[in-house]
Protein backbone atom coordinates (compact mmCIF):
# COMPACT_ATOMS: atom_id res chain seq x y z
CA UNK A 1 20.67 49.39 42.31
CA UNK A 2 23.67 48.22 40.26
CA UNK A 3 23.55 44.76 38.87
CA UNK A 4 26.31 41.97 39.85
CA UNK A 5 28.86 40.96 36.58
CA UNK A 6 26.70 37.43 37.46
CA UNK A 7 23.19 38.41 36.90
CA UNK A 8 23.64 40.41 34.36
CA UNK A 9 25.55 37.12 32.52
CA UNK A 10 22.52 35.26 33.75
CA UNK A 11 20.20 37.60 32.03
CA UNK A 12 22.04 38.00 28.81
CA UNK A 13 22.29 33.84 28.82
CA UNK A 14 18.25 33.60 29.20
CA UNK A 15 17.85 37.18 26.22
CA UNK A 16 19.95 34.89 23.84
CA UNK A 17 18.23 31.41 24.60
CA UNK A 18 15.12 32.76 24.20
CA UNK A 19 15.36 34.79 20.71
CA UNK A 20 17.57 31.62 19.32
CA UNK A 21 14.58 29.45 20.59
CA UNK A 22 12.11 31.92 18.63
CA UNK A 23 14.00 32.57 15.99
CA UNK A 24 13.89 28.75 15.49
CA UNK A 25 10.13 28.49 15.58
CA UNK A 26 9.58 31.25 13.26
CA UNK A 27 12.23 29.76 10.49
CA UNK A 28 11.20 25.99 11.41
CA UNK A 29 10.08 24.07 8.36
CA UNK A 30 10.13 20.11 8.21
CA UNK A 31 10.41 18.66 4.60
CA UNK A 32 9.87 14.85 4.15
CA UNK A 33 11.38 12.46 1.61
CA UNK A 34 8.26 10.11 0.31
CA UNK A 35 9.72 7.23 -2.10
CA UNK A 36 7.95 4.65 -3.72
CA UNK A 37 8.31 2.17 -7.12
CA UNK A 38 5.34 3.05 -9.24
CA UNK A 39 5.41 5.35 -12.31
CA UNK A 40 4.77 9.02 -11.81
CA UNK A 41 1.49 8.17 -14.28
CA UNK A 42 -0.26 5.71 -11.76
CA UNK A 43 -3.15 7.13 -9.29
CA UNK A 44 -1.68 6.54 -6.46
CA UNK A 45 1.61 8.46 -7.21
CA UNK A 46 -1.00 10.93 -7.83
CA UNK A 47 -2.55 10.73 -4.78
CA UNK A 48 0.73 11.46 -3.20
CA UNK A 49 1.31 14.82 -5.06
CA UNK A 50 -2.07 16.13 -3.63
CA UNK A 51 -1.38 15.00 -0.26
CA UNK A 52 1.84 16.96 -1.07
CA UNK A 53 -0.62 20.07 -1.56
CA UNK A 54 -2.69 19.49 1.02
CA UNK A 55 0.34 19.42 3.46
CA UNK A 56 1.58 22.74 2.21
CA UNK A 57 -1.63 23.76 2.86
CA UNK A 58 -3.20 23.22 6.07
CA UNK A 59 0.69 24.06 7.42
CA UNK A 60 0.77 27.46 5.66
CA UNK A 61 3.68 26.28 4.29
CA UNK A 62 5.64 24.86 7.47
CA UNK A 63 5.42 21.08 6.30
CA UNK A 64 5.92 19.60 2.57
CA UNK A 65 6.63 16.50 1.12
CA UNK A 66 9.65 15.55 -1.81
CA UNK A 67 8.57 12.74 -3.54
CA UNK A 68 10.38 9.89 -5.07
CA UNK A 69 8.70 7.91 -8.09
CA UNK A 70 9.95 5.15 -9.85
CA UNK A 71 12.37 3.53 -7.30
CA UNK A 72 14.97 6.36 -7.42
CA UNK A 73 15.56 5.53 -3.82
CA UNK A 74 15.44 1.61 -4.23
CA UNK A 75 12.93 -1.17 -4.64
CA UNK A 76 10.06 -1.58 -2.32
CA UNK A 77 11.88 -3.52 -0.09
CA UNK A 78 15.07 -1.15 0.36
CA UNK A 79 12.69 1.41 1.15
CA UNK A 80 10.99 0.09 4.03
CA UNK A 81 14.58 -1.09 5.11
CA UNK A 82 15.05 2.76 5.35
CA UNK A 83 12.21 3.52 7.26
CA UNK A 84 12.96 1.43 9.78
CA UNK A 85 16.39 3.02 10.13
CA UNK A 86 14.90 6.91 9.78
CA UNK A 87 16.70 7.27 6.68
CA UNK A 88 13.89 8.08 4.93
CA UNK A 89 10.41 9.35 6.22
CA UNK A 90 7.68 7.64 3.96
CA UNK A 91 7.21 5.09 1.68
CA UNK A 92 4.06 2.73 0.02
CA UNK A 93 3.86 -0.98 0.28
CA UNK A 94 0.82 -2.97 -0.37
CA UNK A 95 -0.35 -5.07 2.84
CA UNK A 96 0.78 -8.50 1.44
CA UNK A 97 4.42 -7.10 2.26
CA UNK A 98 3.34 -6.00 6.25
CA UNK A 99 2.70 -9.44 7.04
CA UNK A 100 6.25 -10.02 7.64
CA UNK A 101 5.95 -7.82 10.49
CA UNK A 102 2.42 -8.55 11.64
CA UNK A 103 0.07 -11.90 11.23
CA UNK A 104 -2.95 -9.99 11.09
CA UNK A 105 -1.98 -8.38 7.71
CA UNK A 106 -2.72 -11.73 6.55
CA UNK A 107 -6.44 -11.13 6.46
CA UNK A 108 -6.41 -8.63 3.95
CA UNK A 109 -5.09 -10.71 1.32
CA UNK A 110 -7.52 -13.58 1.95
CA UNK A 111 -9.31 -14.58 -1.30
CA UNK A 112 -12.90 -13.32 -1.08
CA UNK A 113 -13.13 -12.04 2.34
CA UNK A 114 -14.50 -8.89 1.07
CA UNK A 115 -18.02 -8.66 -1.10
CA UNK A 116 -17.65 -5.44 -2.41
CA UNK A 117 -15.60 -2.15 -2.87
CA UNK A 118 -18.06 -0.73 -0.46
CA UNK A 119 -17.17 -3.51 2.15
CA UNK A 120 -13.69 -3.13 1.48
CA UNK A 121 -13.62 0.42 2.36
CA UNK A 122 -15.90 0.19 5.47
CA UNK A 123 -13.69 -2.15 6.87
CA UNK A 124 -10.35 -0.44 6.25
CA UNK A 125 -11.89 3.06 7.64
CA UNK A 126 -13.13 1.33 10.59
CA UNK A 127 -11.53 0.15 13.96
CA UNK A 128 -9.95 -2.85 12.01
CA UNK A 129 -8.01 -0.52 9.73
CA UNK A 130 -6.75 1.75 12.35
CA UNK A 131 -5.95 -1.23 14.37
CA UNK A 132 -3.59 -2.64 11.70
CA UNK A 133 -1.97 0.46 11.03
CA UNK A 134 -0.47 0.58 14.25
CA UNK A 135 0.31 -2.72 14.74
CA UNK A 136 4.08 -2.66 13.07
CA UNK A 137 4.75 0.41 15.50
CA UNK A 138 6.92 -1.79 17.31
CA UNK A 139 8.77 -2.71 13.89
CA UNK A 140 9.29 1.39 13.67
CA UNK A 141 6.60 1.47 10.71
CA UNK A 142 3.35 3.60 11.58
CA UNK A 143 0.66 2.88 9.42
CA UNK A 144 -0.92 6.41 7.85
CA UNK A 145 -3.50 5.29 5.55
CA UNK A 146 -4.99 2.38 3.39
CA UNK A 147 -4.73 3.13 -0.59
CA UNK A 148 -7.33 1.44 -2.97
CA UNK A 149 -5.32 -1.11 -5.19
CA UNK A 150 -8.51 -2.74 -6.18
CA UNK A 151 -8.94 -6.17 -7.11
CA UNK A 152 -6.45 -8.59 -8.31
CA UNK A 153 -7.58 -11.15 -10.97
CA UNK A 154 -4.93 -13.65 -13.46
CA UNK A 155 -3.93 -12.75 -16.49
CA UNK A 156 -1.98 -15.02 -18.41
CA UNK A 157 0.08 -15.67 -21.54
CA UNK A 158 -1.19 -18.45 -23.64
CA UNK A 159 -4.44 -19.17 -22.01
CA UNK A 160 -7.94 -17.73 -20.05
CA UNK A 161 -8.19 -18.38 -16.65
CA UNK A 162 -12.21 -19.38 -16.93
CA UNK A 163 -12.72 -21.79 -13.83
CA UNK A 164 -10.06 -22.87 -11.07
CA UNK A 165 -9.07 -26.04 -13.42
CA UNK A 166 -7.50 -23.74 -15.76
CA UNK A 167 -4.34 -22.96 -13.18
CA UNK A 168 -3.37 -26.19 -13.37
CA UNK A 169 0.19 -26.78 -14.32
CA UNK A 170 0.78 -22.93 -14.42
CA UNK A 171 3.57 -20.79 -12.97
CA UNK A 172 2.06 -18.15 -11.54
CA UNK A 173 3.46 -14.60 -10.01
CA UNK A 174 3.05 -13.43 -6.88
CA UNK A 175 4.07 -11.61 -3.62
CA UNK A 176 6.44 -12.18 -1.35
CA UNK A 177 3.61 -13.05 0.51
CA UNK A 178 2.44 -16.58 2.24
CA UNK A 179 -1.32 -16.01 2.40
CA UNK A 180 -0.75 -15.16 -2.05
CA UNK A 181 1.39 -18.37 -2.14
CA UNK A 182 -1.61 -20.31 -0.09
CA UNK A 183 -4.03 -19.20 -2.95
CA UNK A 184 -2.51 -20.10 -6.12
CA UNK A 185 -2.13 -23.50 -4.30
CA UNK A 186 -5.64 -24.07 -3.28
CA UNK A 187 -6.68 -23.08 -6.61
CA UNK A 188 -4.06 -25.60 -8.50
CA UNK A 189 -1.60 -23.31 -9.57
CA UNK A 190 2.03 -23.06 -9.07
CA UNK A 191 2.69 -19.91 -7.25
CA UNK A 192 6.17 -18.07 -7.60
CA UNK A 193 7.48 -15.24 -6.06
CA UNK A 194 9.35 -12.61 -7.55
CA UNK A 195 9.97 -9.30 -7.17
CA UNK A 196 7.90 -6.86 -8.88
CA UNK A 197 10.54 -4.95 -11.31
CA UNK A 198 11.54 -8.15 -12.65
CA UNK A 199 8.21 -9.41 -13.26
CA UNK A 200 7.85 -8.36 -17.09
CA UNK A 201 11.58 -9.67 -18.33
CA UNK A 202 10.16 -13.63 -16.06
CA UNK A 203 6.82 -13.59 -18.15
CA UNK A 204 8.80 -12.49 -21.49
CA UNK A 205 11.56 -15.46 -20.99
CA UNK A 206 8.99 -18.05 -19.67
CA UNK A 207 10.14 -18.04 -16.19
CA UNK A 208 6.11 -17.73 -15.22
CA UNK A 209 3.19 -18.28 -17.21
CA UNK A 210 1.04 -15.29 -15.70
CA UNK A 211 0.61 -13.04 -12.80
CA UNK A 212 -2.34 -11.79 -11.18
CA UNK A 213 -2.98 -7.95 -10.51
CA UNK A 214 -5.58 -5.03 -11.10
CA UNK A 215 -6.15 -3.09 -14.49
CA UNK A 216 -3.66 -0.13 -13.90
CA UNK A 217 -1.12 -2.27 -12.37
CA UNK A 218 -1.29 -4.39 -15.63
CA UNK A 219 -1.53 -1.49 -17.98
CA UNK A 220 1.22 0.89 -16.79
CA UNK A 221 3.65 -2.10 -16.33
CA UNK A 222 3.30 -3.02 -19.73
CA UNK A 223 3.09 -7.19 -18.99
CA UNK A 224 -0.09 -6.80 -21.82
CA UNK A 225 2.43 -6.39 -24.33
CA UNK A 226 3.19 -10.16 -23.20
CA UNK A 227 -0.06 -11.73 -21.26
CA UNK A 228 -3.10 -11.22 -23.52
CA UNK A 229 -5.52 -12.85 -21.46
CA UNK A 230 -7.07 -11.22 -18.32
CA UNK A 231 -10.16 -13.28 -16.47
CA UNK A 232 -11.50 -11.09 -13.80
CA UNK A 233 -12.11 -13.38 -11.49
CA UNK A 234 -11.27 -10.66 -8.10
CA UNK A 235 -9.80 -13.15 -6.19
CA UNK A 236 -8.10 -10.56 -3.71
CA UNK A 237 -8.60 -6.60 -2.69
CA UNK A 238 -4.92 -6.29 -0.82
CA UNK A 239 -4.93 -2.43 -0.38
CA UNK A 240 -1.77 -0.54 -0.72
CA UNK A 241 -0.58 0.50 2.88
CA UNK A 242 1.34 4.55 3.50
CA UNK A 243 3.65 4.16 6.03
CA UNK A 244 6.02 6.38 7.79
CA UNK A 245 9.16 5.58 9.93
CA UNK A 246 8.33 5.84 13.73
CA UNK A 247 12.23 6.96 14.29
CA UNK A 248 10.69 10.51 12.19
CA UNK A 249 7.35 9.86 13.29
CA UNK A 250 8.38 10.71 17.21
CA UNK A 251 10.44 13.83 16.22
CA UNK A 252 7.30 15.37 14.96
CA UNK A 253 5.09 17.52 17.10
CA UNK A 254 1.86 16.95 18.08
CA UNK A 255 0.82 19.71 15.77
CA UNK A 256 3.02 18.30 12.90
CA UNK A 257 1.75 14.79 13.34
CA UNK A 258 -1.97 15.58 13.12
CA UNK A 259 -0.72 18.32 10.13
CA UNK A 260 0.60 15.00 8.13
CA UNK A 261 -2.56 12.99 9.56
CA UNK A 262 -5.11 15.04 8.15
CA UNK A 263 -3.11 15.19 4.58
CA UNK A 264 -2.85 11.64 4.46
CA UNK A 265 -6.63 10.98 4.97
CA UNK A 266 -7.64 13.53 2.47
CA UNK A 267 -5.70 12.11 -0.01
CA UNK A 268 -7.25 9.20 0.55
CA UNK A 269 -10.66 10.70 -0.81
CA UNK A 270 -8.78 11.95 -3.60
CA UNK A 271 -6.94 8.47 -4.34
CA UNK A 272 -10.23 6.71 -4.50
CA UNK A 273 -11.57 8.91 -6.96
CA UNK A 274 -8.64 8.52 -9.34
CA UNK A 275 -8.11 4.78 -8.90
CA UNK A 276 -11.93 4.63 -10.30
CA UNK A 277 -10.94 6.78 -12.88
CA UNK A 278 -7.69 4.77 -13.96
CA UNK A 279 -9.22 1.27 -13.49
CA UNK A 280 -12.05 2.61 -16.37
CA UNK A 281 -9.26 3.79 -18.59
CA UNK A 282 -6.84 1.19 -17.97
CA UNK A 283 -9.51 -1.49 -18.91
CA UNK A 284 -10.67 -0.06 -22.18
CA UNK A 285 -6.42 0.80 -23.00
CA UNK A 286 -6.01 -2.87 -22.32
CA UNK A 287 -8.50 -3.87 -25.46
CA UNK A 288 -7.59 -1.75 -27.90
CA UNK A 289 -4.23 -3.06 -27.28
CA UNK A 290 -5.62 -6.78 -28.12
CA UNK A 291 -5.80 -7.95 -24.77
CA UNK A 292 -8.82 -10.71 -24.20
CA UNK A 293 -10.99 -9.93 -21.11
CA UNK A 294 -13.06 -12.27 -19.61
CA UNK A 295 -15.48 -12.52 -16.67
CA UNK A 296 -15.14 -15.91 -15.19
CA UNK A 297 -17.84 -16.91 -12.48
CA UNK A 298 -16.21 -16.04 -9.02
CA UNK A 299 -18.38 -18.56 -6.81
CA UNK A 300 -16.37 -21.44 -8.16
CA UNK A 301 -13.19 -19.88 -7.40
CA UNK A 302 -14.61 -18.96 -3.96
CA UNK A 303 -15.60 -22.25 -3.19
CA UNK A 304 -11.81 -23.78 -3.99
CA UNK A 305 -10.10 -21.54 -1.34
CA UNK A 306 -12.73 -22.22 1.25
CA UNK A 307 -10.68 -24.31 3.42
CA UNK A 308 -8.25 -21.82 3.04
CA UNK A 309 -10.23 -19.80 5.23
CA UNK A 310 -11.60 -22.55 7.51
CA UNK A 311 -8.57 -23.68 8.46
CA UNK A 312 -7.76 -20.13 10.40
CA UNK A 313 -9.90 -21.58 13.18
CA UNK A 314 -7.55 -23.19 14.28
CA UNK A 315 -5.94 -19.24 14.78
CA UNK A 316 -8.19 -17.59 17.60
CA UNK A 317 -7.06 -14.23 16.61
CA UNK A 318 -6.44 -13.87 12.84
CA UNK A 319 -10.07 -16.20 12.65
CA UNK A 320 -11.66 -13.30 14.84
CA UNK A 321 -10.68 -10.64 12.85
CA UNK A 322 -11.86 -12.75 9.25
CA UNK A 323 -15.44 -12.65 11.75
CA UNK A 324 -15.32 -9.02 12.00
CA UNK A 325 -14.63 -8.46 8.49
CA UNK A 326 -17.73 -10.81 7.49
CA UNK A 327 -19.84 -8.90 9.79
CA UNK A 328 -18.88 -5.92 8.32
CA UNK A 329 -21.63 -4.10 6.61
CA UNK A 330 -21.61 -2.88 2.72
């Protein structure tokens, strides 16, 4: 029987649709851009290059990651201003910055509401971690994975920070962050935001008489060529925080998405293992380049911010979650 001019349009319509849609599957490969500030030396940076591998990987080479150190593609804040447009895919921010979005951010950068590294990680693997990383969704910022950042303790030009007392009448640097602010004030200080890349020329001029941060932070910034003192008091364990724009997020597929998922967590073995490392290193670096490191008793500092944390009862929510934390185990 001789086909109609119609159907055999309609067939030759369906032939091409279906090898362009299979010629698209088999050449399909999704690169995305990954920018962040830190120096291509720090451990989390190198975290990011082996989640880079990993991604290659478990795709067989259908997914891979470019990666932006150093601010090439603006300062923290610029970046997540991207994200939330889809300009670019993924970017690092520690969790001090995501309470702008969220309140319950806040808890992780209350002073001494973890005990441990141990405790720290249990709670950010747990049901409280994945609850906060999707709680900016709505913001268009998916949360793929807590980083270890450590602990932050003061260091200081002129003087050690031994006991609480010792912050009074000091400028102090921190975060753009209200629950960093809160501390330096319960303590005595005089807190002080500014932004991180111009942290090093405000301690050199006197604009701020310290900062508080962890060991690699403080090494690879080079603020020990100006702050000699560092008390480890471990006031706070904010985490760093890997998030990716929802607006790319959503054009994924399923199989892309858990792909990216699965990267993400395993470099988050891998991170943790090289932040150890780089803590170590960046401690004994910090010596032999004359900086003073003491080991102030925490208890009294704990006991100055306590109200700090009281007065969260009188915020149901954010006071439940500081509850779950506590029961937390090690």
């Amino acid at each position: 029987m001789k086909k109609t001019p119609l159907l055999s349009k309609l067939l030759l319509s369906i032939l091409s649709c279906f090898l362009l849609f299979s010629c698209q599957e088999v050449s399909k490969h999704k690169t995305l851009k990954l920018a962040h500030g830190l120096d291509p030396t720090h451990p989390v940076h190198k975290a990011m290059l082996y989640m880079a591998q990993e991604l290659e990987q478990i795709s067989d080479g259908q997914m891979s990651l470019e990666i932006y150190p150093s601010g090439q593609l603006g300062s923290e804040q610029q970046c997540v201003e991207l994200i939330q447009l889809g300009s670019l895919a993924i970017t690092k921010v520690s969790a001090a910055i995501m309470e702008g979005f969220t309140n319950n951010y806040q808890v992780l950068g209350l002073p001494y509401v973890f005990r441990s590294k141990a405790h720290t990680f249990n709670v950010l693997d747990g049901s409280i971690g994945e609850e906060l990383l999707a709680s900016t969704e709505k913001f268009n910022l998916k949360g793929l994975c807590f980083y270890d950042a450590g602990a932050r303790s003061f260091y200081t030009i002129d003087k050690s920070i031994d006991t609480p007392e010792d912050l009074k009448g000091l400028k102090m640097r921190v975060m753009k962050s209200q629950t960093a602010i809160n501390m330096v004030k319960a303590l005595g200080g005089s807190p002080t935001p500014i932004s991180w890349g111009e942290l090093y020329t405000a301690l050199q001029s006197g604009v701020v008489d310290g900062a508080e941060n962890n060991p690699p932070s403080l090494y690879t910034s080079h603020h020990y060529e100006v702050c000699k003192n560092y008390s480890l008091n471990e006031h706070t364990r904010v985490p760093d925080v890997l998030i990716i724009s929802t607006v790319v997020w959503n054009k994924l597929s399923n199989q892309q998405q858990k792909w990216l998922q699965e990267a993400a967590k395993k470099s988050v073995i891998e991170q943790r293992k090289l932040w150890a490392a780089s803590e170590e290193e960046s401690l004994e670096k910090l010596k032999e380049n004359g900086v003073i490191i003491t080991y102030p008793k925490k208890d009294k500092f704990a006991e100055r911010v306590q109200d700090l944390l009281d007065a969260y009862q009188q915020q149901p929510e954010l006071y439940q979650l500081i509850q779950r934390i506590q029961a937390t185990q090690d």
